[in-house]
N, C-alpha and C. Protein backbone atom coordinates (compact mmCIF):
# COMPACT_ATOMS: atom_id res chain seq x y z
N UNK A 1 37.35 -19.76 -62.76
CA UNK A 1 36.56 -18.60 -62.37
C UNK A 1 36.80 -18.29 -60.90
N UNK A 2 37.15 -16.92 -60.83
CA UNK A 2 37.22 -16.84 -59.05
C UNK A 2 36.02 -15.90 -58.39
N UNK A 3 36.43 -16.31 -57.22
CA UNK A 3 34.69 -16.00 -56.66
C UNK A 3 34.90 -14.59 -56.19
N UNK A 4 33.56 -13.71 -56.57
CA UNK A 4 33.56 -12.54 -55.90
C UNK A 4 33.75 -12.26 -55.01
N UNK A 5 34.92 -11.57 -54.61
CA UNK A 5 34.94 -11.23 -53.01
C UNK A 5 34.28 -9.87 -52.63
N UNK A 6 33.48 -9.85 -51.62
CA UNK A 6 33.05 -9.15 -50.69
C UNK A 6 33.20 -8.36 -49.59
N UNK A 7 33.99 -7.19 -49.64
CA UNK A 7 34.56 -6.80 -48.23
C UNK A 7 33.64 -6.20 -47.66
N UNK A 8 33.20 -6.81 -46.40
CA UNK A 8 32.56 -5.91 -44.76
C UNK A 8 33.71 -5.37 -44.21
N UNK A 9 33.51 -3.80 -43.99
CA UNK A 9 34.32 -3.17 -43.30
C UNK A 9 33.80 -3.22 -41.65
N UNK A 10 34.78 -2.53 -40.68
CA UNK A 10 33.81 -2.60 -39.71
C UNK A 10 33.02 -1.93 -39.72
N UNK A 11 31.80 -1.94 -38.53
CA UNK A 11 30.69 -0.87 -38.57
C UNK A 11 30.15 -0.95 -39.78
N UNK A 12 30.06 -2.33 -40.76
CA UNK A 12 29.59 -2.34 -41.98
C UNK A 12 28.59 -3.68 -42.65
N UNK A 13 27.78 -3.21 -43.43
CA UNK A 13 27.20 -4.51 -43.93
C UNK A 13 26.87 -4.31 -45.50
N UNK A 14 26.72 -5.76 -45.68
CA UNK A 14 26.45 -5.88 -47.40
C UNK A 14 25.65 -7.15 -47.62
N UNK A 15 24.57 -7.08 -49.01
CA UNK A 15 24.33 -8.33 -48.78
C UNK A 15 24.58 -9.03 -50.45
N UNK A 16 24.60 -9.97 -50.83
CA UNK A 16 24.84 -10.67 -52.11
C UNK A 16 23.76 -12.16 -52.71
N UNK A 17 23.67 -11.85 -54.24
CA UNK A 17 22.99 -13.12 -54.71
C UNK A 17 24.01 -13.57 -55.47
N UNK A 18 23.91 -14.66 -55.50
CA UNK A 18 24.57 -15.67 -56.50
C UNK A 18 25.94 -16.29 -55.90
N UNK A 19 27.05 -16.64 -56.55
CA UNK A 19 28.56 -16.70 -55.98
C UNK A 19 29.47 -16.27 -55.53
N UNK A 20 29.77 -15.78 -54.56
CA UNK A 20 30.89 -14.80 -54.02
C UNK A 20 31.68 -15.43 -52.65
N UNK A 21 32.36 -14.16 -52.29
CA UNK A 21 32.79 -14.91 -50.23
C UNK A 21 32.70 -13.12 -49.57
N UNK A 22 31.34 -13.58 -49.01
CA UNK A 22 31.66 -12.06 -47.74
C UNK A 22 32.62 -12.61 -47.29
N UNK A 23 33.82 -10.94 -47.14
CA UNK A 23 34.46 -11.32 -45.68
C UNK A 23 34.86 -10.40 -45.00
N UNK A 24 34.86 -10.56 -43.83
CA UNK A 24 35.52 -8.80 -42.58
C UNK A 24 36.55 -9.68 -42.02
N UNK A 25 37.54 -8.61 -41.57
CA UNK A 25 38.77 -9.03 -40.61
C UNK A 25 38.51 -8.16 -39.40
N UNK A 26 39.34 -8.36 -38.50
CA UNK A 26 39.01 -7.53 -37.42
C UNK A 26 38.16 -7.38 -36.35
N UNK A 27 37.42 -8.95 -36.57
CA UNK A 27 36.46 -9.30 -35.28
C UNK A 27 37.17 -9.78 -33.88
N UNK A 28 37.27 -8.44 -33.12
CA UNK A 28 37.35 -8.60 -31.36
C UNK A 28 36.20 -8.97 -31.18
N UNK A 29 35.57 -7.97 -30.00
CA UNK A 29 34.66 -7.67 -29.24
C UNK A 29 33.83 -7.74 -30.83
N UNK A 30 34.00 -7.04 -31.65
CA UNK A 30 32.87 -7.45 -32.65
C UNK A 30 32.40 -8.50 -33.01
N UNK A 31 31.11 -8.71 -33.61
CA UNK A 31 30.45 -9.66 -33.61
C UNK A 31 30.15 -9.84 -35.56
N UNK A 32 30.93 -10.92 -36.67
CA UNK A 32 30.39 -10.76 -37.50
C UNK A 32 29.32 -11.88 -38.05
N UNK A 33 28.01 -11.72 -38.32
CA UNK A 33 26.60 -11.98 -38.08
C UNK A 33 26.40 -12.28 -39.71
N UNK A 34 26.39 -14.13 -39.95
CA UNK A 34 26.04 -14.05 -41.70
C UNK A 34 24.57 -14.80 -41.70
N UNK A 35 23.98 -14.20 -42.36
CA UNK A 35 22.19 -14.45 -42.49
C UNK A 35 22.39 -15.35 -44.39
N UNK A 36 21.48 -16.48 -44.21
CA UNK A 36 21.67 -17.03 -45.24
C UNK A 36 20.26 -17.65 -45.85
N UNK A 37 19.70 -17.62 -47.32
CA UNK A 37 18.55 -18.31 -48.05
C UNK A 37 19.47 -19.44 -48.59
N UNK A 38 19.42 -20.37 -48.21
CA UNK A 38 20.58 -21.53 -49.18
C UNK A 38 19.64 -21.77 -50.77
N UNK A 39 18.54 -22.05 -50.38
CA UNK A 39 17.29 -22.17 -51.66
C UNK A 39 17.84 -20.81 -52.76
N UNK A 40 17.37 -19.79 -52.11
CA UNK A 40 17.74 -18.07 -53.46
C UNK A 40 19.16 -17.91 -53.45
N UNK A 41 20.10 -18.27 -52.68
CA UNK A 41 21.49 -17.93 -52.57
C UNK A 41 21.98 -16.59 -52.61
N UNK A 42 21.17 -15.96 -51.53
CA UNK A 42 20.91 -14.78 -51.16
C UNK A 42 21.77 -14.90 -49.74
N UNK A 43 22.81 -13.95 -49.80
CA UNK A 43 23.22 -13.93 -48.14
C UNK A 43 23.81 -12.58 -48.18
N UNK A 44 23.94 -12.00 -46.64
CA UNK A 44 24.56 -11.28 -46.61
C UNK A 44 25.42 -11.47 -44.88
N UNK A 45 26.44 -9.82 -44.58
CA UNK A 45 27.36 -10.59 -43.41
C UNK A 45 27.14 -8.82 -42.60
N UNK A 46 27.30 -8.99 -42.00
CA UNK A 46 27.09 -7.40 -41.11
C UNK A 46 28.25 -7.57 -39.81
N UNK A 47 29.16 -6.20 -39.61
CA UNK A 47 30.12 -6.59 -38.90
C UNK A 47 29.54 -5.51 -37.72
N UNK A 48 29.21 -5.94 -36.79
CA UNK A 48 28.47 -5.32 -35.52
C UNK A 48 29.45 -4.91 -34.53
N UNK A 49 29.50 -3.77 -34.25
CA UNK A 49 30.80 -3.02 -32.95
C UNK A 49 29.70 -2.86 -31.79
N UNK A 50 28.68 -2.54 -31.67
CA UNK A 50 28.33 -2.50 -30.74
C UNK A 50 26.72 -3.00 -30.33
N UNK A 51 25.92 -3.72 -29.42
CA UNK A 51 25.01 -4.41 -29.38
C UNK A 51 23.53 -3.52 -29.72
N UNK A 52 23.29 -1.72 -28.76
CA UNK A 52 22.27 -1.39 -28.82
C UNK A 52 22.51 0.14 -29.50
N UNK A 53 21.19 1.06 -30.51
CA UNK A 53 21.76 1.83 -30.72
C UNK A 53 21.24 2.90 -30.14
N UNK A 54 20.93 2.71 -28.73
CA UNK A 54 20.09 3.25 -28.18
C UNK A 54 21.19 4.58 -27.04
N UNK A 55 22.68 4.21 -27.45
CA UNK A 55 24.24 4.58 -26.98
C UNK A 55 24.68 5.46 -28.13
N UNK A 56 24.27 5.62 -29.36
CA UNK A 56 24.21 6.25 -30.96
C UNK A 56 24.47 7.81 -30.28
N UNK A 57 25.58 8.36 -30.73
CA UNK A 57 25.42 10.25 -30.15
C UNK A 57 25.70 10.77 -31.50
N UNK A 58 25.95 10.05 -32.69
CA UNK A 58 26.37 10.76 -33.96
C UNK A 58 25.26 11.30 -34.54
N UNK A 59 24.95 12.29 -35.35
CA UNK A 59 23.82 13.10 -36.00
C UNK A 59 23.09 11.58 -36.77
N UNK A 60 23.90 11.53 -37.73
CA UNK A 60 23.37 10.71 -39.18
C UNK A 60 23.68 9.06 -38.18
N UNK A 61 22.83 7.85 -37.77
CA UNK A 61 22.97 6.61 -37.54
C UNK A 61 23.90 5.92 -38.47
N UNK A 62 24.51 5.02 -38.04
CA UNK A 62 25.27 4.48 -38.97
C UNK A 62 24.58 2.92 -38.62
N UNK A 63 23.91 2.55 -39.23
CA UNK A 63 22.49 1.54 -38.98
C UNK A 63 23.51 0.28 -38.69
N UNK A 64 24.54 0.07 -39.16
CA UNK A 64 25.44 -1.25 -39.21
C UNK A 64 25.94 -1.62 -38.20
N UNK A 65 26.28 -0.39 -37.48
CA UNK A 65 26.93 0.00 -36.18
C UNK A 65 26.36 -1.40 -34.93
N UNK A 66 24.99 -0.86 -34.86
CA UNK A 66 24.50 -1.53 -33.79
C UNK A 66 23.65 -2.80 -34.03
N UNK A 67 23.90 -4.00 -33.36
CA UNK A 67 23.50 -5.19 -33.42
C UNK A 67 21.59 -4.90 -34.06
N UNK A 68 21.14 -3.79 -33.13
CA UNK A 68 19.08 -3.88 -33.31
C UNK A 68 19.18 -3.08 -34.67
N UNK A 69 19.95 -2.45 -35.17
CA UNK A 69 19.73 -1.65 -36.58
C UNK A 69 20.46 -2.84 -37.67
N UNK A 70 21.61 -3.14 -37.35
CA UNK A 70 22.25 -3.86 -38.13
C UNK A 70 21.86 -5.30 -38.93
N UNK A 71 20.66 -5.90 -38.24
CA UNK A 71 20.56 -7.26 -38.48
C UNK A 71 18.93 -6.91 -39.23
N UNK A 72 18.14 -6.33 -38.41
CA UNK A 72 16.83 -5.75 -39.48
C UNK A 72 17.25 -5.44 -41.26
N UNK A 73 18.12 -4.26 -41.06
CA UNK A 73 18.15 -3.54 -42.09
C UNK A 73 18.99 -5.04 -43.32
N UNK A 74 19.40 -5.94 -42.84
CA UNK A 74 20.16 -6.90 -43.40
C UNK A 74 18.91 -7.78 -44.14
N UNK A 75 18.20 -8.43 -43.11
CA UNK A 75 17.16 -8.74 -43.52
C UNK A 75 16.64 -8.23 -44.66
N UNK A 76 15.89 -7.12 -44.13
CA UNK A 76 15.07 -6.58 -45.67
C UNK A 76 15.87 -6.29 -46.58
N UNK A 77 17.25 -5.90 -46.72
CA UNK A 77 17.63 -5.91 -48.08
C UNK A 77 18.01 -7.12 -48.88
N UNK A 78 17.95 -8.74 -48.03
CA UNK A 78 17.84 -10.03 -48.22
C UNK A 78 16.27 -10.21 -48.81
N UNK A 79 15.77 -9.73 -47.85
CA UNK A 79 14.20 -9.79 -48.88
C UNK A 79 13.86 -9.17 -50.08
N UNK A 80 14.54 -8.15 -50.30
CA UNK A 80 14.17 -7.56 -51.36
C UNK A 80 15.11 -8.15 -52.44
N UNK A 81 16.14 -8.84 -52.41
CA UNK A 81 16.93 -9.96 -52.80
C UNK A 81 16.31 -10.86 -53.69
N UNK A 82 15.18 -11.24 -52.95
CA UNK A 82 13.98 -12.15 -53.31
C UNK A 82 14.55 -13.74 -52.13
N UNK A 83 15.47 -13.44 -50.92
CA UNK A 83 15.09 -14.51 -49.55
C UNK A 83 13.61 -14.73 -49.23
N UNK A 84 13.77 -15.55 -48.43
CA UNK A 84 12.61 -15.84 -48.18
C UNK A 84 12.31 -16.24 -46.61
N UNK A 85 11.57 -14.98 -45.41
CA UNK A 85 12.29 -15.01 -44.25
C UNK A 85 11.97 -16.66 -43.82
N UNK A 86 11.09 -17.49 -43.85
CA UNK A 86 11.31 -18.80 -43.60
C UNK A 86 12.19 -19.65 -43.58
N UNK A 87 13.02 -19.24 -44.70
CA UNK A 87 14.60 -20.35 -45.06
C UNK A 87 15.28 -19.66 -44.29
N UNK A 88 15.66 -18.34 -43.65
CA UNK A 88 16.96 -18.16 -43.30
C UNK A 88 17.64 -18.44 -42.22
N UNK A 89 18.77 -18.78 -42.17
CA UNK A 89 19.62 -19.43 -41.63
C UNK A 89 21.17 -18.34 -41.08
N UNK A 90 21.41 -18.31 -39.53
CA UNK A 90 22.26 -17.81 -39.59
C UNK A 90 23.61 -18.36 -39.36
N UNK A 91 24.67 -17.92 -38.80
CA UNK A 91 26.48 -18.35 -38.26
C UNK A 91 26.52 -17.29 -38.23
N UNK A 92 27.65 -17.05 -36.66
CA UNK A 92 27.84 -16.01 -36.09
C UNK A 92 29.56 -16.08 -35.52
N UNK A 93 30.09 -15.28 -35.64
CA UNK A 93 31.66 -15.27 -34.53
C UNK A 93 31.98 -14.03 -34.51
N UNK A 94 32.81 -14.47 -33.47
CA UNK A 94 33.52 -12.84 -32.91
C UNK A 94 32.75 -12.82 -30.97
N UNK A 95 32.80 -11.50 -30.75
CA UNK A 95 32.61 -11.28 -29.54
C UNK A 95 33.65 -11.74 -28.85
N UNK A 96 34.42 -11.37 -28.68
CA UNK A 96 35.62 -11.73 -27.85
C UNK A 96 35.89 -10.70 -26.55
N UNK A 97 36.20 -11.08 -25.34
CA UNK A 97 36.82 -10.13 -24.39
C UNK A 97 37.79 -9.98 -24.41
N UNK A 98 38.51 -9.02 -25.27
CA UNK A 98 39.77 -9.14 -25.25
C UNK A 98 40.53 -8.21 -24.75
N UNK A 99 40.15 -7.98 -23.80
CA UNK A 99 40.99 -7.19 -22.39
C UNK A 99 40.04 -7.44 -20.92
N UNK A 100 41.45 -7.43 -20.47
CA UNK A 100 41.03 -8.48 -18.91
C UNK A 100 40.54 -7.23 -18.01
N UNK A 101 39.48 -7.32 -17.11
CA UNK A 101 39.11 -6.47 -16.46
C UNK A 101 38.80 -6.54 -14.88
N UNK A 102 39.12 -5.80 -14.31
CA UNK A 102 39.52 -6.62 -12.95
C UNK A 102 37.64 -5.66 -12.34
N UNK A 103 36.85 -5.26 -12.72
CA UNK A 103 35.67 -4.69 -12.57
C UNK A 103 34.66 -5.63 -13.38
N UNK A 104 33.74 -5.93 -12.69
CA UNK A 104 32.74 -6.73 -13.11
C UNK A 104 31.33 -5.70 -13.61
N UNK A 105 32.14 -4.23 -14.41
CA UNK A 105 30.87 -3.88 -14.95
C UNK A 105 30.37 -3.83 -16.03
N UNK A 106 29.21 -3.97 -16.05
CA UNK A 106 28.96 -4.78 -17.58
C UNK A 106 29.42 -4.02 -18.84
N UNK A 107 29.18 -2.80 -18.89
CA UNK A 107 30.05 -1.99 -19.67
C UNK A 107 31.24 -2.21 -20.90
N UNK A 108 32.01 -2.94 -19.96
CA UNK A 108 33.35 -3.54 -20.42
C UNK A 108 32.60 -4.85 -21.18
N UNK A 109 31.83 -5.85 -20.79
CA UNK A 109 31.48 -6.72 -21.29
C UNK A 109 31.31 -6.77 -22.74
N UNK A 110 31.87 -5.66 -23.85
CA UNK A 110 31.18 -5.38 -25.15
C UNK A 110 31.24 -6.57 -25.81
N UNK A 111 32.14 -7.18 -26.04
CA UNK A 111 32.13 -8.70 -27.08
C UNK A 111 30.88 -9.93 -26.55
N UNK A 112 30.69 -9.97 -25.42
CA UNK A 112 29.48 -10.96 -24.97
C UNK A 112 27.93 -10.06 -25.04
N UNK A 113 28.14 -8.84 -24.77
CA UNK A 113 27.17 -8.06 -25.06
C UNK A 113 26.73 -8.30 -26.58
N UNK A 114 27.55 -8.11 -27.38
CA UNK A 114 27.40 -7.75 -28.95
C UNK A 114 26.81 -9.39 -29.08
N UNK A 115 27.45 -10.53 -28.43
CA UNK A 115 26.60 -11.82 -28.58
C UNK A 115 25.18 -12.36 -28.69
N UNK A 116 25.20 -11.34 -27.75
CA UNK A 116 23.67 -11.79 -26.82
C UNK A 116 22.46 -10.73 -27.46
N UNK A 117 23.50 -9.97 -28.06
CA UNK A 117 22.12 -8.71 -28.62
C UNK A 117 22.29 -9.04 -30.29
N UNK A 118 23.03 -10.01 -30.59
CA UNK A 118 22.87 -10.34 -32.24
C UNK A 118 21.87 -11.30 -32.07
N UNK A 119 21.79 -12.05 -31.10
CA UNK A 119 21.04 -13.87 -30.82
C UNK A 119 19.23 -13.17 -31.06
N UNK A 120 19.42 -12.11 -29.98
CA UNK A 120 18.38 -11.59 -30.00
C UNK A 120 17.81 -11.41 -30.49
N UNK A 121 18.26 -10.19 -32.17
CA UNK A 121 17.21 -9.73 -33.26
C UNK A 121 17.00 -11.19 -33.67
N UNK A 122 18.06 -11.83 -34.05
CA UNK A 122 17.70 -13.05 -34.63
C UNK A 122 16.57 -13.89 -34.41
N UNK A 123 16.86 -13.71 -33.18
CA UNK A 123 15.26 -14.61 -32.81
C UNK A 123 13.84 -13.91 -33.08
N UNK A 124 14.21 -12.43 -33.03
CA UNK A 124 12.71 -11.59 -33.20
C UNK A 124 12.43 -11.96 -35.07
N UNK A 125 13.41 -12.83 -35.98
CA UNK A 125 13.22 -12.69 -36.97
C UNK A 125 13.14 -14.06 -37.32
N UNK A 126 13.06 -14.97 -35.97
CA UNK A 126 12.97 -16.44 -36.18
C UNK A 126 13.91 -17.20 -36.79
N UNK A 127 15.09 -16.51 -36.98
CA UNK A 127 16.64 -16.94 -37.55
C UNK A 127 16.99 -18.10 -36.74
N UNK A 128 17.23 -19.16 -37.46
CA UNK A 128 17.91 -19.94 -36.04
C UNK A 128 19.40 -20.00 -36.24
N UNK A 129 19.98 -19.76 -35.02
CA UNK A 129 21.49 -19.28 -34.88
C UNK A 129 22.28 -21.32 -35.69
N UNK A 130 22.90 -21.69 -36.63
CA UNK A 130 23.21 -23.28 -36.83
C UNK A 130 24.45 -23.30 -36.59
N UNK A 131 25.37 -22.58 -36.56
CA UNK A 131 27.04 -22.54 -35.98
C UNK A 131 27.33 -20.94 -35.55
N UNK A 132 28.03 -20.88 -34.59
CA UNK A 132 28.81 -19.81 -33.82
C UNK A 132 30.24 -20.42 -33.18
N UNK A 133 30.93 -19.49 -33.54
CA UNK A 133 31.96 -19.37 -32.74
C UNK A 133 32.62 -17.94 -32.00
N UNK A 134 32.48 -17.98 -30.63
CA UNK A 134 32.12 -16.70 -30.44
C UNK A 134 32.54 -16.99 -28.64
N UNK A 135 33.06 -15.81 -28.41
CA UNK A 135 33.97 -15.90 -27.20
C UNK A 135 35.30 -15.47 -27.42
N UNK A 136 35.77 -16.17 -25.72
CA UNK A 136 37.33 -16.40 -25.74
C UNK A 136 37.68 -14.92 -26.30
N UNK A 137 39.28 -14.98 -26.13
CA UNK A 137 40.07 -13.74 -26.21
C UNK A 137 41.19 -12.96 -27.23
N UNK A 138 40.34 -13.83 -28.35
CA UNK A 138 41.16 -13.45 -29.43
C UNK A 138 40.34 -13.34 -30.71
N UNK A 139 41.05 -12.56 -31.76
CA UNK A 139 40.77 -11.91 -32.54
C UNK A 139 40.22 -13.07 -34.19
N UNK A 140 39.49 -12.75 -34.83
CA UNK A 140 38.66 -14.08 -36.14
C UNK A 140 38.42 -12.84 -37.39
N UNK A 141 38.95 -13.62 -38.34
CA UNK A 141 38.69 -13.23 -39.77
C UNK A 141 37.55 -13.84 -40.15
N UNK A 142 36.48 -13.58 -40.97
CA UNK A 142 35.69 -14.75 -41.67
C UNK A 142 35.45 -14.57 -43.28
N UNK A 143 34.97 -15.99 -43.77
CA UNK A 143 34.62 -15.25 -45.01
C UNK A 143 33.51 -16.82 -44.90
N UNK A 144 32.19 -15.70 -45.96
CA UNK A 144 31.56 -16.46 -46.26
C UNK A 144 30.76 -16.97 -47.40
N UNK A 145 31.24 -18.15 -47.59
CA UNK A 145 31.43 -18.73 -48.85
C UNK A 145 29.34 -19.06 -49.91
N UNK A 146 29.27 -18.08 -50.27
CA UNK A 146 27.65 -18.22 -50.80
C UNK A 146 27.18 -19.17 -51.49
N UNK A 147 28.39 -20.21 -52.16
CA UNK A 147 27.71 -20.82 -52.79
C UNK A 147 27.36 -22.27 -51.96
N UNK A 148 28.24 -22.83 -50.99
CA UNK A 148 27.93 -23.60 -50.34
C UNK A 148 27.47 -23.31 -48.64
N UNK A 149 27.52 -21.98 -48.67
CA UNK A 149 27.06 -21.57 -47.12
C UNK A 149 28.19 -21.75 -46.10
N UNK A 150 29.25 -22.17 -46.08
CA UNK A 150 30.23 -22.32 -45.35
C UNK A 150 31.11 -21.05 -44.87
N UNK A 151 31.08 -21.53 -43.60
CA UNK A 151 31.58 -19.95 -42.68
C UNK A 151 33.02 -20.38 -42.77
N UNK A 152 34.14 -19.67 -43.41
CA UNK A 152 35.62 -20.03 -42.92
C UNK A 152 36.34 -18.85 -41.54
N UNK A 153 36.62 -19.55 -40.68
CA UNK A 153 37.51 -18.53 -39.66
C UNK A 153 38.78 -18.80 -39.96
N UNK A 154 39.60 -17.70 -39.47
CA UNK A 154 40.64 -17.64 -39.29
C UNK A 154 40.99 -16.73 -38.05
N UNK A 155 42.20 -17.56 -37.45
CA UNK A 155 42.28 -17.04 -36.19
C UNK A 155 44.18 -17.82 -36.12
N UNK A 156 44.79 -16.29 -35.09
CA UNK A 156 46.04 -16.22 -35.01
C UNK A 156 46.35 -17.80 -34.39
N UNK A 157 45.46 -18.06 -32.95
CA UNK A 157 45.81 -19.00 -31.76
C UNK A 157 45.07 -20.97 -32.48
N UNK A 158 44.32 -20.10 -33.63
CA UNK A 158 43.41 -21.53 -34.30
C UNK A 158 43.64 -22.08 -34.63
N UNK A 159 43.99 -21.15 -36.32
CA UNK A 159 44.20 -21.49 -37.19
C UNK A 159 43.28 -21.16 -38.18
N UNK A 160 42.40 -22.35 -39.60
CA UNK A 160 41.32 -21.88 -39.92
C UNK A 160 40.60 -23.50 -39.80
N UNK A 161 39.72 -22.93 -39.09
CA UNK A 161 38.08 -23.92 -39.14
C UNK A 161 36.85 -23.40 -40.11
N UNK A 162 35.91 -24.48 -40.38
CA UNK A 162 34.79 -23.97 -40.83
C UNK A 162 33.60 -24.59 -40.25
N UNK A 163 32.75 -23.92 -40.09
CA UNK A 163 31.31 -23.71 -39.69
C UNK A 163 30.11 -23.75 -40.70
């Protein structure tokens, strides 16, 4: 039997019960964010481009987009899943700087930005962050494996680890 795969696009989220593998490619500066019930086997993965959506100029929100829309809206469709916000559990990677900047304005900072503003909702939702890999200047695939909770990366300079 092979396991459902799951594609997160960027600027995208999804969430799943039972056996499958979320996975997004294409995490720079992005941040991809997997929220997990190990008990309901309820998870889902949200691929975050940018930290606040408070920077949003498009008519229609694209809720996935931004780290404070992206990780709520994940949640409750985990709850309505039947999660349970007490069990959940997150793993996080990506955020990378991956262009060198000879200006120290924060601006440019988007991959540590997108870090620090995923950690954030998380905590407003009492998530506790249990593996990240997140930094440094290069680019991470992930997939994540629902039935045992295991984060796989892949990375050009890595290789693949799991979390």
């Amino acid at each position: 039997m092979t396991e459902l795969l799951i594609k997160v696009g960027m600027a995208d989220l999804n969430v799943t019960t039972g056996t499958g593998v979320l996975k997004t490619t294409g995490l720079g500066s992005c941040v991809g964010v997997t929220i997990y019930d190990p008990k309901a086997k309820v998870a889902g993965m949200a691929h975050v481009m940018l930290p606040s959506s408070d920077i949003a100029k498009e008519g229609s929100l694209n809720i996935a987009k931004y780290a404070d829309t992206a990780i709520p809206e994940m949640v409750k469709r985990m709850l309505n899943l039947g999660a349970v916000n007490s069990r959940l559990v997150a793993k996080m990677a990506g955020g990378a700087q991956m262009f060198a900047f000879s200006t120290s304005n924060d601006t440019m900072r988007i991959g540590p930005r997108n870090v620090e503003s995923c950690k954030e909702q998380l905590k407003l939702f009492s998530i506790p962050v249990l593996a990240e890999d997140t930094g440094g200047n290069f680019g991470r695939t992930i997939e994540f494996h629902t039935d045992t909770g295991v984060l796989v990366l892949r990375t050009v300079q890595q290789g693949v680890k799991e979390l």
